[in-house]
PDB file of N, CA and C in Angstrom:
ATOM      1  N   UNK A   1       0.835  -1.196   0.000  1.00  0.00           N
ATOM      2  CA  UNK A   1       0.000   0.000   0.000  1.00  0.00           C
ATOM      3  C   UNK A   1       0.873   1.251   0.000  1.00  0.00           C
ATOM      4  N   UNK A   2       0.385   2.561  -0.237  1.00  0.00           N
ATOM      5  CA  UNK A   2       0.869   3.133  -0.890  1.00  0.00           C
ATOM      6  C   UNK A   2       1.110   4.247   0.819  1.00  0.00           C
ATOM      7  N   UNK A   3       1.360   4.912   0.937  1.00  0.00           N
ATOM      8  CA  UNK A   3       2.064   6.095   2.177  1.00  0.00           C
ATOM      9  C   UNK A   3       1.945   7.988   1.542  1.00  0.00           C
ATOM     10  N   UNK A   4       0.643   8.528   2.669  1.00  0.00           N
ATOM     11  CA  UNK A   4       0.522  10.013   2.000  1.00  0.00           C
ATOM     12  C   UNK A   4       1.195  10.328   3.015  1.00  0.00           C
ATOM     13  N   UNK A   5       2.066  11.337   2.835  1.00  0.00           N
ATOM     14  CA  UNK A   5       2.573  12.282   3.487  1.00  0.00           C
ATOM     15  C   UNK A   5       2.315  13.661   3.262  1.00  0.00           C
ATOM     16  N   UNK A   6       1.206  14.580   4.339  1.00  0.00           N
ATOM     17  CA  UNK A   6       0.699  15.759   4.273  1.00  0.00           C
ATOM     18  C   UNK A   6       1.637  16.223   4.817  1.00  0.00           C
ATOM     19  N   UNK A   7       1.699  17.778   4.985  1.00  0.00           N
ATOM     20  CA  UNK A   7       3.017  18.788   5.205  1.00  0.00           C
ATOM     21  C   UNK A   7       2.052  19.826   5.532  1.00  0.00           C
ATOM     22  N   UNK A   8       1.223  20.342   6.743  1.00  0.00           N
ATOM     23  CA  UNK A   8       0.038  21.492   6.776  1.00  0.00           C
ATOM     24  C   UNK A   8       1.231  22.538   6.812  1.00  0.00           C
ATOM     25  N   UNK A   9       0.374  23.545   6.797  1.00  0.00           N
ATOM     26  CA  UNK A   9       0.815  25.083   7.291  1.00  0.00           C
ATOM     27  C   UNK A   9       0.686  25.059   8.488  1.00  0.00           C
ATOM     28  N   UNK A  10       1.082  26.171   9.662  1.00  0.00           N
ATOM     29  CA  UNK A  10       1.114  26.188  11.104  1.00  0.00           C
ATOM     30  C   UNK A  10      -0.397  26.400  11.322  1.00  0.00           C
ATOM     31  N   UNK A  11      -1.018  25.254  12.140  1.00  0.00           N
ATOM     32  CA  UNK A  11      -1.909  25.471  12.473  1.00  0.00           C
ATOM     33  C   UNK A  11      -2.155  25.213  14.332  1.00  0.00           C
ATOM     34  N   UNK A  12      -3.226  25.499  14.700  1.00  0.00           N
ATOM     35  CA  UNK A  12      -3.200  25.629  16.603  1.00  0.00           C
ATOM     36  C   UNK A  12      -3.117  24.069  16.253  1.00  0.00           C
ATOM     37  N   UNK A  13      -3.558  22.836  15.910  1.00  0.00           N
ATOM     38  CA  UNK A  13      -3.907  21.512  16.348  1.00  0.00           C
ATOM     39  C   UNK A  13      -3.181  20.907  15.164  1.00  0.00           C
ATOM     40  N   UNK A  14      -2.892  19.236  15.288  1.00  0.00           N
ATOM     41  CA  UNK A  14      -2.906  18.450  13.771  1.00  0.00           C
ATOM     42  C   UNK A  14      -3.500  17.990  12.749  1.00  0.00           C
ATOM     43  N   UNK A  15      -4.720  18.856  12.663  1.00  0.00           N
ATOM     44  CA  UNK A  15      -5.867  18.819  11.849  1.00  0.00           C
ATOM     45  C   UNK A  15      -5.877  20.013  11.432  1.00  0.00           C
ATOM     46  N   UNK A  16      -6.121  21.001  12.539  1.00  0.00           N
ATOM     47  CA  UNK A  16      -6.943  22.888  12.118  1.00  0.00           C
ATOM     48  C   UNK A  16      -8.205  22.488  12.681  1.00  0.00           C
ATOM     49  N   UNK A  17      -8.434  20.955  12.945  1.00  0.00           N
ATOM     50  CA  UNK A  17     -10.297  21.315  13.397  1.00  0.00           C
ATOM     51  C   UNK A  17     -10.479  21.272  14.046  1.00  0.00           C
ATOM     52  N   UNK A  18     -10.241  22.485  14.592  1.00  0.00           N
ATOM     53  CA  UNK A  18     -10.476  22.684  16.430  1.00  0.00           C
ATOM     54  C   UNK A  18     -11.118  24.363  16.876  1.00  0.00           C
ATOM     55  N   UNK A  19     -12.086  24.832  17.317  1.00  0.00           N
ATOM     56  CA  UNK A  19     -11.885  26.157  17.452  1.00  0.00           C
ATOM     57  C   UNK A  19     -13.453  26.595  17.396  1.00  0.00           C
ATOM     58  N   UNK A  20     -13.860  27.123  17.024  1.00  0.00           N
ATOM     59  CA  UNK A  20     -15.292  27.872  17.346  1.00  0.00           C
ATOM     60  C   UNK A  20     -15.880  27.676  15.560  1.00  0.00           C
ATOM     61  N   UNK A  21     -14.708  27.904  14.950  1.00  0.00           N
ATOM     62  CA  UNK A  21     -15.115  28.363  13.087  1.00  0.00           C
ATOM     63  C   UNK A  21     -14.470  27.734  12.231  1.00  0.00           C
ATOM     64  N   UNK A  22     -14.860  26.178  12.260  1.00  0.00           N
ATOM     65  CA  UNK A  22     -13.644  25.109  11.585  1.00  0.00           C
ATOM     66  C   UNK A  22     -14.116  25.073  10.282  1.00  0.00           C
ATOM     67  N   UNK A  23     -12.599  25.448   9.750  1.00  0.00           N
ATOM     68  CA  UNK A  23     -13.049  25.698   7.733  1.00  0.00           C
ATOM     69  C   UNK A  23     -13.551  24.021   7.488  1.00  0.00           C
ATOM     70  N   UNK A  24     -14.063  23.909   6.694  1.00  0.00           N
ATOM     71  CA  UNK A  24     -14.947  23.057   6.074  1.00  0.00           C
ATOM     72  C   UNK A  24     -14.182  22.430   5.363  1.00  0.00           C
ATOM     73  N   UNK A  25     -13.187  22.875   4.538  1.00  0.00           N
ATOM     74  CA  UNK A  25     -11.884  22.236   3.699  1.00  0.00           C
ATOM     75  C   UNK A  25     -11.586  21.320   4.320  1.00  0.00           C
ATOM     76  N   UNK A  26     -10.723  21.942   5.530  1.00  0.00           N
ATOM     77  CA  UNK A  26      -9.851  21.203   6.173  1.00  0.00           C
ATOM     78  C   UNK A  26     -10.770  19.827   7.102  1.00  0.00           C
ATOM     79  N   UNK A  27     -11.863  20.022   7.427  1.00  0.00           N
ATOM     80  CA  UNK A  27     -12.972  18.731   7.615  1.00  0.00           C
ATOM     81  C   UNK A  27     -12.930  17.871   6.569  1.00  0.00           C
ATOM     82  N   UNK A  28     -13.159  18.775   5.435  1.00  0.00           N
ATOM     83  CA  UNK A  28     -13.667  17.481   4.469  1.00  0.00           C
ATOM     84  C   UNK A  28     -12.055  16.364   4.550  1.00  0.00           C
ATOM     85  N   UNK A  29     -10.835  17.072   4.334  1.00  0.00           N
ATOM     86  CA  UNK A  29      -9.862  16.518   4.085  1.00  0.00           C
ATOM     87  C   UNK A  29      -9.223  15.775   5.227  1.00  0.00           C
ATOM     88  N   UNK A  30      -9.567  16.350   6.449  1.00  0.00           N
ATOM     89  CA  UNK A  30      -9.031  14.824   7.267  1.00  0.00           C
ATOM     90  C   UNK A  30     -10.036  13.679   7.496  1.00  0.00           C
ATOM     91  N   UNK A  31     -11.306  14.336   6.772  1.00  0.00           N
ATOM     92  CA  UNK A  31     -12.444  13.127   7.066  1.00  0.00           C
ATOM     93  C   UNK A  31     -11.661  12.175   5.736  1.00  0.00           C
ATOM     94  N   UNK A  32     -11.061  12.465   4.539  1.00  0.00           N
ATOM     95  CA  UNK A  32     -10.789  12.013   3.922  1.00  0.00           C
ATOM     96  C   UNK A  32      -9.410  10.588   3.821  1.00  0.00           C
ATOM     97  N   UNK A  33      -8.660  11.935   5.148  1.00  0.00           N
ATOM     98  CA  UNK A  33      -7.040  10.682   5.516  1.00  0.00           C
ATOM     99  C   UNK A  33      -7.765   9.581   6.212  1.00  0.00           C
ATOM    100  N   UNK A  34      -8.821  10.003   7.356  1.00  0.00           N
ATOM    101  CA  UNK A  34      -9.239   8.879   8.067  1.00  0.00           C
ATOM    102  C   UNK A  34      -9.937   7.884   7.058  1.00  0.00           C
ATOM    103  N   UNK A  35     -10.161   8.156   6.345  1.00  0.00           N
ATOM    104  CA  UNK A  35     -10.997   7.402   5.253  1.00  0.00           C
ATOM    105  C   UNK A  35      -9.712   6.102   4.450  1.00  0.00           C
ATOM    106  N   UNK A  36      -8.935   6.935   4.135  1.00  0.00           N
ATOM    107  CA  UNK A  36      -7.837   6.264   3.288  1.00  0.00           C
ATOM    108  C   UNK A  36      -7.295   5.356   4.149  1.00  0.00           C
ATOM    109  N   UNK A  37      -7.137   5.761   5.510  1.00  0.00           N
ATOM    110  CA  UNK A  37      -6.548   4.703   6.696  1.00  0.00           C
ATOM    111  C   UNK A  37      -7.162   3.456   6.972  1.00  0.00           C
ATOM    112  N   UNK A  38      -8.700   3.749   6.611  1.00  0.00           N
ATOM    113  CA  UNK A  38      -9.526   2.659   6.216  1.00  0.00           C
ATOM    114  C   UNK A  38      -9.361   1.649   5.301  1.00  0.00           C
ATOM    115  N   UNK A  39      -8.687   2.388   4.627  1.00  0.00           N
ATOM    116  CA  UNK A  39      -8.377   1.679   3.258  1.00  0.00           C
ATOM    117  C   UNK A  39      -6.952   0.936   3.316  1.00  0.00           C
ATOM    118  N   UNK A  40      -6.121   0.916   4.743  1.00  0.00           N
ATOM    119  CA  UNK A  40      -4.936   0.516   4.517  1.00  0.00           C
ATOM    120  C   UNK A  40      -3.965   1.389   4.386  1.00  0.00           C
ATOM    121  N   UNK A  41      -4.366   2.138   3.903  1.00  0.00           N
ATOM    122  CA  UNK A  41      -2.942   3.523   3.592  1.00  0.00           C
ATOM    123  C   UNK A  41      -2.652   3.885   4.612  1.00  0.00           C
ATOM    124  N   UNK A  42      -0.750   4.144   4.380  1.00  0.00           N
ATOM    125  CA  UNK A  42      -0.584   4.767   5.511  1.00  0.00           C
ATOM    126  C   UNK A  42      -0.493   6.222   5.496  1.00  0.00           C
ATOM    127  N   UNK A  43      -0.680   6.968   6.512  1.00  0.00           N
ATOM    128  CA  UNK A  43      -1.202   8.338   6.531  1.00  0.00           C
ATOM    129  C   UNK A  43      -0.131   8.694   7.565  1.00  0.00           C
ATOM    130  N   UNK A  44       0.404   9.280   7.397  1.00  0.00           N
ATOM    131  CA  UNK A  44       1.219  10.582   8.386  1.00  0.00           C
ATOM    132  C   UNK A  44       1.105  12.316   7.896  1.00  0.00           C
ATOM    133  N   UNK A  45       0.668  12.942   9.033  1.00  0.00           N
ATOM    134  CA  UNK A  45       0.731  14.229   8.514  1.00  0.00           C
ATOM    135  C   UNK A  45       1.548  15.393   9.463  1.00  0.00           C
ATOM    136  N   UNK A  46       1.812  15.910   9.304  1.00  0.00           N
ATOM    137  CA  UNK A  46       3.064  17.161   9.864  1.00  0.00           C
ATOM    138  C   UNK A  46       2.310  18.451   9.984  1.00  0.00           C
ATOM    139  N   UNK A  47       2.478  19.237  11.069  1.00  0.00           N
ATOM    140  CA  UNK A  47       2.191  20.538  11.111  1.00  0.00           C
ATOM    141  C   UNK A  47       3.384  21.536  11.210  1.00  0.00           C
ATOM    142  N   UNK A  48       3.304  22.425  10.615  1.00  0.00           N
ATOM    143  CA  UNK A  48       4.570  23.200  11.005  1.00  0.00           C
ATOM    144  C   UNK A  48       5.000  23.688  12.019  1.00  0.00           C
ATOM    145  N   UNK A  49       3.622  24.383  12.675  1.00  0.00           N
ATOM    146  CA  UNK A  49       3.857  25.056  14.412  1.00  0.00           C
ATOM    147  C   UNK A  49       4.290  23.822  15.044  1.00  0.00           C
ATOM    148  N   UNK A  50       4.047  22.528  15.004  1.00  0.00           N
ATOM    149  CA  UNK A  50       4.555  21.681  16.315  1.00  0.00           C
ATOM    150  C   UNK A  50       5.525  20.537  15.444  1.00  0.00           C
ATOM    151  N   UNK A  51       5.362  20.238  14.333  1.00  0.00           N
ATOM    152  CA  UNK A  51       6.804  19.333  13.535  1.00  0.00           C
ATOM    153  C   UNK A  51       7.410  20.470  12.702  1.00  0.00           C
ATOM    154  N   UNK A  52       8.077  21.420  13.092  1.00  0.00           N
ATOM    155  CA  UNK A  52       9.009  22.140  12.255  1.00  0.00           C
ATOM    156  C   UNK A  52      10.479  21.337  11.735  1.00  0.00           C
ATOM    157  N   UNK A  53      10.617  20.278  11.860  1.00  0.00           N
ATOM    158  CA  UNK A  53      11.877  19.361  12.093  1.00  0.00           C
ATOM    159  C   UNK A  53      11.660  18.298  10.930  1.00  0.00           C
ATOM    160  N   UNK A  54      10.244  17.973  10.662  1.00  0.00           N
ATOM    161  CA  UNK A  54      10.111  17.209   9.545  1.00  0.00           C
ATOM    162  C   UNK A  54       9.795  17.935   8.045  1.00  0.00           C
ATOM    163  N   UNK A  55       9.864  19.328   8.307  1.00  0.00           N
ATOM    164  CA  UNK A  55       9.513  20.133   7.134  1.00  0.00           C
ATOM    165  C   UNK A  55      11.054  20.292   5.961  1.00  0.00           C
ATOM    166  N   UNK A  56      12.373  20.543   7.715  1.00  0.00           N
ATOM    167  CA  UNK A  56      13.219  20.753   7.212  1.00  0.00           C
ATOM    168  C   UNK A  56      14.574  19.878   6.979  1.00  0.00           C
ATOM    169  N   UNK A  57      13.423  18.304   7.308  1.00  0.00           N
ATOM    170  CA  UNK A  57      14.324  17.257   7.330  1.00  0.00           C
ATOM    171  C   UNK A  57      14.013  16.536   5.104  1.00  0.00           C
ATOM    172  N   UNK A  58      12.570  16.690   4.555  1.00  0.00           N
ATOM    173  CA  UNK A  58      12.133  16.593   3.865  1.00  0.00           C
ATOM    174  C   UNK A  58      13.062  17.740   2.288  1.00  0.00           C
ATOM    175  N   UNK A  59      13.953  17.167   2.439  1.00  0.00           N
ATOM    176  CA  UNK A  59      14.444  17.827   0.470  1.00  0.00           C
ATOM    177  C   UNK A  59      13.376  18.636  -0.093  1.00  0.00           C
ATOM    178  N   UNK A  60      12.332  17.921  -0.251  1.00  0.00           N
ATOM    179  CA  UNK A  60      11.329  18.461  -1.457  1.00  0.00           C
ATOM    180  C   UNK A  60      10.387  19.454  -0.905  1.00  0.00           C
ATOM    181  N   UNK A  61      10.005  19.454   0.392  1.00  0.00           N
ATOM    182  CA  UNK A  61       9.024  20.219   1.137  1.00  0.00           C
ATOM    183  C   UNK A  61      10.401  21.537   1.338  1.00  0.00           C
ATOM    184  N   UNK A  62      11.571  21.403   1.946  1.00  0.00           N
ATOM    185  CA  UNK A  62      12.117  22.575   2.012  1.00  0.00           C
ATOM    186  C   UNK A  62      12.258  23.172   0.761  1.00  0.00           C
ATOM    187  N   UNK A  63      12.506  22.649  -0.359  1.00  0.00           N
ATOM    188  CA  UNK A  63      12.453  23.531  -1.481  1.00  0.00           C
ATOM    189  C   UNK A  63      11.521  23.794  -2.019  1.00  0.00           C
ATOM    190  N   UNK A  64      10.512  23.622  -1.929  1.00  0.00           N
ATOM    191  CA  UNK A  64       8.844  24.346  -1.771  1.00  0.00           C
ATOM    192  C   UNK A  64       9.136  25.350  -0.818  1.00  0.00           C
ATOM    193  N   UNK A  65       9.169  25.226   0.415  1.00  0.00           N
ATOM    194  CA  UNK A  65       8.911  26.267   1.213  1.00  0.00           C
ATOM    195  C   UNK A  65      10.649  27.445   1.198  1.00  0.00           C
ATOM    196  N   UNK A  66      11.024  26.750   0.910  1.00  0.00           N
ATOM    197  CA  UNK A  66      12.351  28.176  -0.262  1.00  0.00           C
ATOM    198  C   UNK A  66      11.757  28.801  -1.475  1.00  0.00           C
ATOM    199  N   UNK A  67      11.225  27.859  -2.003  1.00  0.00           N
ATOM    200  CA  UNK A  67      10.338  29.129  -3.051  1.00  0.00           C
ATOM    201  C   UNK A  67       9.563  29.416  -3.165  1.00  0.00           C
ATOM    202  N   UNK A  68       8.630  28.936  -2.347  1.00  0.00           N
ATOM    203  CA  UNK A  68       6.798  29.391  -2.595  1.00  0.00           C
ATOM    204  C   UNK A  68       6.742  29.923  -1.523  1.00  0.00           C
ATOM    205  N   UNK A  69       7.219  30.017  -0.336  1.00  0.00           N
ATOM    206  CA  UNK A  69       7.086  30.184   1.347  1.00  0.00           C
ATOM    207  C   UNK A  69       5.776  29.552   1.986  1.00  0.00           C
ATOM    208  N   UNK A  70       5.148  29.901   2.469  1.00  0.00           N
ATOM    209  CA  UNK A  70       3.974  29.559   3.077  1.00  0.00           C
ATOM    210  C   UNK A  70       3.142  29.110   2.040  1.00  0.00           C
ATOM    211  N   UNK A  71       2.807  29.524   1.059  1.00  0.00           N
ATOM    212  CA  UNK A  71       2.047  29.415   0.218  1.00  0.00           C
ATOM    213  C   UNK A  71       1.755  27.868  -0.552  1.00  0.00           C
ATOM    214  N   UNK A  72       3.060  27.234  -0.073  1.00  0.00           N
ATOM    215  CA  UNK A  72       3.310  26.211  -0.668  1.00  0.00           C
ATOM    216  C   UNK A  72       2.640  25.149  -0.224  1.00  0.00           C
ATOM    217  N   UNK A  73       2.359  25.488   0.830  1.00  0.00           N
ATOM    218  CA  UNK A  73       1.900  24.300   1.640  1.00  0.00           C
ATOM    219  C   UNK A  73       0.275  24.665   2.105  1.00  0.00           C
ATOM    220  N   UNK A  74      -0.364  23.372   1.981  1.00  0.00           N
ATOM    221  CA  UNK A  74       0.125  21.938   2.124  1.00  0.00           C
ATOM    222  C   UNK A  74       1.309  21.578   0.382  1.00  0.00           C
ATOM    223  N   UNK A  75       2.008  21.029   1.555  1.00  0.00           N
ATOM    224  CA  UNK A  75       2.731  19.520   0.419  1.00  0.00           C
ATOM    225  C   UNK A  75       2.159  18.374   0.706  1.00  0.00           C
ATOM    226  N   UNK A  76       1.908  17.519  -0.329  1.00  0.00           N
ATOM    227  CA  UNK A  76       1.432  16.389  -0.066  1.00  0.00           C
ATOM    228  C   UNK A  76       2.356  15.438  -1.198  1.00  0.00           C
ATOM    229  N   UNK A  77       2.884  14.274  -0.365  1.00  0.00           N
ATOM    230  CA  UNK A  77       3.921  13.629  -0.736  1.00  0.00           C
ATOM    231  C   UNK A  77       2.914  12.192  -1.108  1.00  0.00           C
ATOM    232  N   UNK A  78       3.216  11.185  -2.375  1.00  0.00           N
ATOM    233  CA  UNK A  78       2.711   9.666  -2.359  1.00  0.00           C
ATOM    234  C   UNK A  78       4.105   8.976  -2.547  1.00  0.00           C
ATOM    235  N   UNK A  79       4.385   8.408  -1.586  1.00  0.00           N
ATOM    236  CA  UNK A  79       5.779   7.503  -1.820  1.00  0.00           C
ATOM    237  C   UNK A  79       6.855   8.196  -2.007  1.00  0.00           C
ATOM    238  N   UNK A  80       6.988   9.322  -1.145  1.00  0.00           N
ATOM    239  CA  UNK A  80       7.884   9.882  -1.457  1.00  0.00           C
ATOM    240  C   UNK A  80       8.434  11.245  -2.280  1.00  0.00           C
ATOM    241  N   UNK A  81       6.994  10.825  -3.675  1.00  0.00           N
ATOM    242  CA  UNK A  81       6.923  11.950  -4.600  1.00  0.00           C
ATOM    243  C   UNK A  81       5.590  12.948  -4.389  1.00  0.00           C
ATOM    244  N   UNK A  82       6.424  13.842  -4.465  1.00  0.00           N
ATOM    245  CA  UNK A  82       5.406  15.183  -4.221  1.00  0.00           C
ATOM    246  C   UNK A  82       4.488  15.326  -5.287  1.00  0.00           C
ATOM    247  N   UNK A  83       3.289  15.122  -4.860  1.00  0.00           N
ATOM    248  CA  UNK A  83       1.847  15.425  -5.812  1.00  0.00           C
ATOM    249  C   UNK A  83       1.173  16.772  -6.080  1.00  0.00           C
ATOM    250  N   UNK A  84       1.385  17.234  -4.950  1.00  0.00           N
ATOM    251  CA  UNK A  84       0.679  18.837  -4.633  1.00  0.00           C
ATOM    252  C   UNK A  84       1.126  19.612  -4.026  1.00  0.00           C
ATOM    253  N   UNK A  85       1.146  20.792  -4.181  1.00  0.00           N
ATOM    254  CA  UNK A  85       1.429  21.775  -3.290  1.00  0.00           C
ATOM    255  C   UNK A  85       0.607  23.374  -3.341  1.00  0.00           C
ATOM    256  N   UNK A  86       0.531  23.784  -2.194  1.00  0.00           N
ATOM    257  CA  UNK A  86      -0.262  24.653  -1.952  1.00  0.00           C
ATOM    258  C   UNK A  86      -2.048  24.568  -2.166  1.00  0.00           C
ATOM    259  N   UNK A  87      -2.514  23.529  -2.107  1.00  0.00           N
ATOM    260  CA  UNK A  87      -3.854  23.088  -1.905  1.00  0.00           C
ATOM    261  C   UNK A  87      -4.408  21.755  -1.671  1.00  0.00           C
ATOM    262  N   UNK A  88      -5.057  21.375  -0.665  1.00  0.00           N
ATOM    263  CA  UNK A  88      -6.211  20.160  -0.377  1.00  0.00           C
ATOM    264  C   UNK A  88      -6.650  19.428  -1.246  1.00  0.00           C
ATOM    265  N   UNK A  89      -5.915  17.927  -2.151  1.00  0.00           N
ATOM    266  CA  UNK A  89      -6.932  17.519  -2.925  1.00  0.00           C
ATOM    267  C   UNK A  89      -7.709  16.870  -2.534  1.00  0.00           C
ATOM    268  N   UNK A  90      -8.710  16.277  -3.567  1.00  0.00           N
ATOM    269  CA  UNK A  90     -10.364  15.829  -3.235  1.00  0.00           C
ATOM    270  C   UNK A  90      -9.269  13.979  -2.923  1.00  0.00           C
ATOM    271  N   UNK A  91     -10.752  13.809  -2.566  1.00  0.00           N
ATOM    272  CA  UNK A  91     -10.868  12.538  -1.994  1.00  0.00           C
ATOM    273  C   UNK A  91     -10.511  11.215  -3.350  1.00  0.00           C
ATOM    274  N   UNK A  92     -11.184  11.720  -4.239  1.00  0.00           N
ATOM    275  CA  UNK A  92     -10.748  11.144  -5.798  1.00  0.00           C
ATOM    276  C   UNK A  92      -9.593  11.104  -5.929  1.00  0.00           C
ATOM    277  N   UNK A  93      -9.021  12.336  -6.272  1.00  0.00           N
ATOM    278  CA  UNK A  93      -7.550  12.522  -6.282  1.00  0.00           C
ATOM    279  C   UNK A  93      -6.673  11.659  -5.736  1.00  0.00           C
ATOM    280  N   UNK A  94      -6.602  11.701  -3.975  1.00  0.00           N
ATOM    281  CA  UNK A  94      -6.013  10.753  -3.257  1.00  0.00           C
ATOM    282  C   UNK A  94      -6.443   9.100  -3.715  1.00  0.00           C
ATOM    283  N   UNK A  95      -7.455   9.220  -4.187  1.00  0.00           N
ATOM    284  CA  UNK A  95      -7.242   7.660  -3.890  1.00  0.00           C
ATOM    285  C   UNK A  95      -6.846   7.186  -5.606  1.00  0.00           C
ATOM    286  N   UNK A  96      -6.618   7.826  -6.500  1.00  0.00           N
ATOM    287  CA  UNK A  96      -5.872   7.748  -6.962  1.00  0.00           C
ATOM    288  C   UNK A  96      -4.887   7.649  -7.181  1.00  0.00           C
ATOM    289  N   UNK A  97      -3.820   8.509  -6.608  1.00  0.00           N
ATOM    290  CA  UNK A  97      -2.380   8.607  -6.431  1.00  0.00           C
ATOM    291  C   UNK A  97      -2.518   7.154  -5.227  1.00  0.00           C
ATOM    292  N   UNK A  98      -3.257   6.797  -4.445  1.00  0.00           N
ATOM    293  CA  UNK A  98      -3.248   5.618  -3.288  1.00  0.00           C
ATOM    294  C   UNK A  98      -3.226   4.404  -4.397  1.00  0.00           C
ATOM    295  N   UNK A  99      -3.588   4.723  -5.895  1.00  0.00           N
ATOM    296  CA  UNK A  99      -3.875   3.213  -6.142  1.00  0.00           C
ATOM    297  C   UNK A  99      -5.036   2.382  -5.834  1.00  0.00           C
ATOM    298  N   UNK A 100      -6.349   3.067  -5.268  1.00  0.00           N
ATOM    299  CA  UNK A 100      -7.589   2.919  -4.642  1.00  0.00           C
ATOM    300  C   UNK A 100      -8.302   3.113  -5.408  1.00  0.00           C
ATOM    301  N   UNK A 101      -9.099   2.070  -6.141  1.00  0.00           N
ATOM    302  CA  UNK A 101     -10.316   1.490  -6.953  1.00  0.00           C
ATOM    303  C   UNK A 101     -11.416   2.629  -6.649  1.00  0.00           C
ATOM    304  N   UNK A 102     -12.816   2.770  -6.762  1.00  0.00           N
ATOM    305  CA  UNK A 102     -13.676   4.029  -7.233  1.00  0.00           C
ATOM    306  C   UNK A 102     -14.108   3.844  -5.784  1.00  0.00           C
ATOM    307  N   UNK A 103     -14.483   5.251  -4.959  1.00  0.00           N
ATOM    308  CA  UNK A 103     -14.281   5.671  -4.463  1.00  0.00           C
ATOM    309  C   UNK A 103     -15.637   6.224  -3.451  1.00  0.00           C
ATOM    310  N   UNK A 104     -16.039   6.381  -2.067  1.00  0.00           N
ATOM    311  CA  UNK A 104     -17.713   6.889  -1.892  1.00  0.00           C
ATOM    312  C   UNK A 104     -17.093   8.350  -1.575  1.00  0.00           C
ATOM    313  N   UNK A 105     -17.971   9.445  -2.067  1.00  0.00           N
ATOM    314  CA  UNK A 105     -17.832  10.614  -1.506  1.00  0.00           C
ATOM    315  C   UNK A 105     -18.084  10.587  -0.247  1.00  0.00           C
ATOM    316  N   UNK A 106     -16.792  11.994   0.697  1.00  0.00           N
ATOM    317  CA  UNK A 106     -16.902  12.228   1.680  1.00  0.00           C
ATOM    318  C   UNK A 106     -18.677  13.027   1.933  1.00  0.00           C
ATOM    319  N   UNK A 107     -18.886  12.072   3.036  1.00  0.00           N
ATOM    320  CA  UNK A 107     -20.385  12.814   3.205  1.00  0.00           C
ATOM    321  C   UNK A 107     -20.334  14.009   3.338  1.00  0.00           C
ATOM    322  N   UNK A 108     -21.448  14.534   3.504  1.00  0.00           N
ATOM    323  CA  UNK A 108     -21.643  16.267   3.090  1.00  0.00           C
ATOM    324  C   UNK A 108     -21.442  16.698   4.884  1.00  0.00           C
ATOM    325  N   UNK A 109     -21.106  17.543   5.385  1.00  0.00           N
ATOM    326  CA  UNK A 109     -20.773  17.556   6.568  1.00  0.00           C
ATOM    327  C   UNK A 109     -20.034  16.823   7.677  1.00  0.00           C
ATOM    328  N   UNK A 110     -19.261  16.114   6.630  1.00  0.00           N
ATOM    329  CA  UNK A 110     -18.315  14.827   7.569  1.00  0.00           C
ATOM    330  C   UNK A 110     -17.797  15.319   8.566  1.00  0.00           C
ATOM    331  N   UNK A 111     -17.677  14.557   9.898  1.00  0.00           N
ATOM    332  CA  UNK A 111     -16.709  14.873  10.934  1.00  0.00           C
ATOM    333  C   UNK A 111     -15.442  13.695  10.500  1.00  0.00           C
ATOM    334  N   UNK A 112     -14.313  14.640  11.168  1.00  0.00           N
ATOM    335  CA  UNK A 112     -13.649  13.677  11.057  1.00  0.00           C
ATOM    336  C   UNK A 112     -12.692  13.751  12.187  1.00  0.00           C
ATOM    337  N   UNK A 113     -12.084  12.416  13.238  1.00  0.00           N
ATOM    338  CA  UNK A 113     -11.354  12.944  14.354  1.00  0.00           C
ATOM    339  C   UNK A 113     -10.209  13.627  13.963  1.00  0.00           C
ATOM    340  N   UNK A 114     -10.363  14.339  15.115  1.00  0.00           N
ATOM    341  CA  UNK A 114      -9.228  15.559  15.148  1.00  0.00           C
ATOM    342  C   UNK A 114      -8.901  16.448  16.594  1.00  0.00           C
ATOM    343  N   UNK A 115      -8.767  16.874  16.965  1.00  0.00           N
ATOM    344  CA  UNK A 115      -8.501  17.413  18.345  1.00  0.00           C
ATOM    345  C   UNK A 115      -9.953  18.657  19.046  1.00  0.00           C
ATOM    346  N   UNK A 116      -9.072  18.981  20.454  1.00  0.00           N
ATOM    347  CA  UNK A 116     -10.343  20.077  20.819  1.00  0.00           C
ATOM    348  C   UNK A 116     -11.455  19.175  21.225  1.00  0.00           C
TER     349      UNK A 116
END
């Protein structure tokens, strides 16, 4: 099975979904890792405010964030190779790059665990 490696921007938690006004993005998309974990994949994800050490241990994420700065991120790594940068893909997407057969949409208001 295949290994995503997310790279967030500094956020208060290791999700972002925590707080009074949780963007909806960032729901849909960890309802999505938990989803893929379902699926076997392995999922690790990094925040910058609290893993600053794996941003600048990562070749490809530091040279994103040397030239795009903040903007760059999320990075999102499959095996190593960097797929995206600077935006959340859909649930399709991932399970594509996962190698993951067709796919149920994330429900419309998914929770997904996360902190808070």
């Amino acid at each position: 099975m295949s290994t995503i490696r997310v790279f967030d921007p500094a956020m208060c938690c290791s999700t972002g979904i925590c707080g009074p006004a949780i963007d909806p993005q960032l729901a849909r998309f960890a309802a999505d890792l938990d989803w893929l974990k379902g699926q076997g994949v392995s999922v690790e994800r990094f925040n910058l405010s609290q893993q600053p050490g794996a941003f600048a241990e990562d070749a490809a994420v530091k040279a994103a964030l040397e030239s795009g700065g903040a903007a760059s991120l999320p990075v999102v790594e499959v095996d190593g190779e960097v797929k995206s940068s600077g935006r959340y893909p859909s649930r399709d997407t991932l399970a594509t790059w996962a190698d993951i057969g067709v796919v149920a949409p994330a429900p419309e208001g998914a929770k997904a665990s996360g902190c808070c």
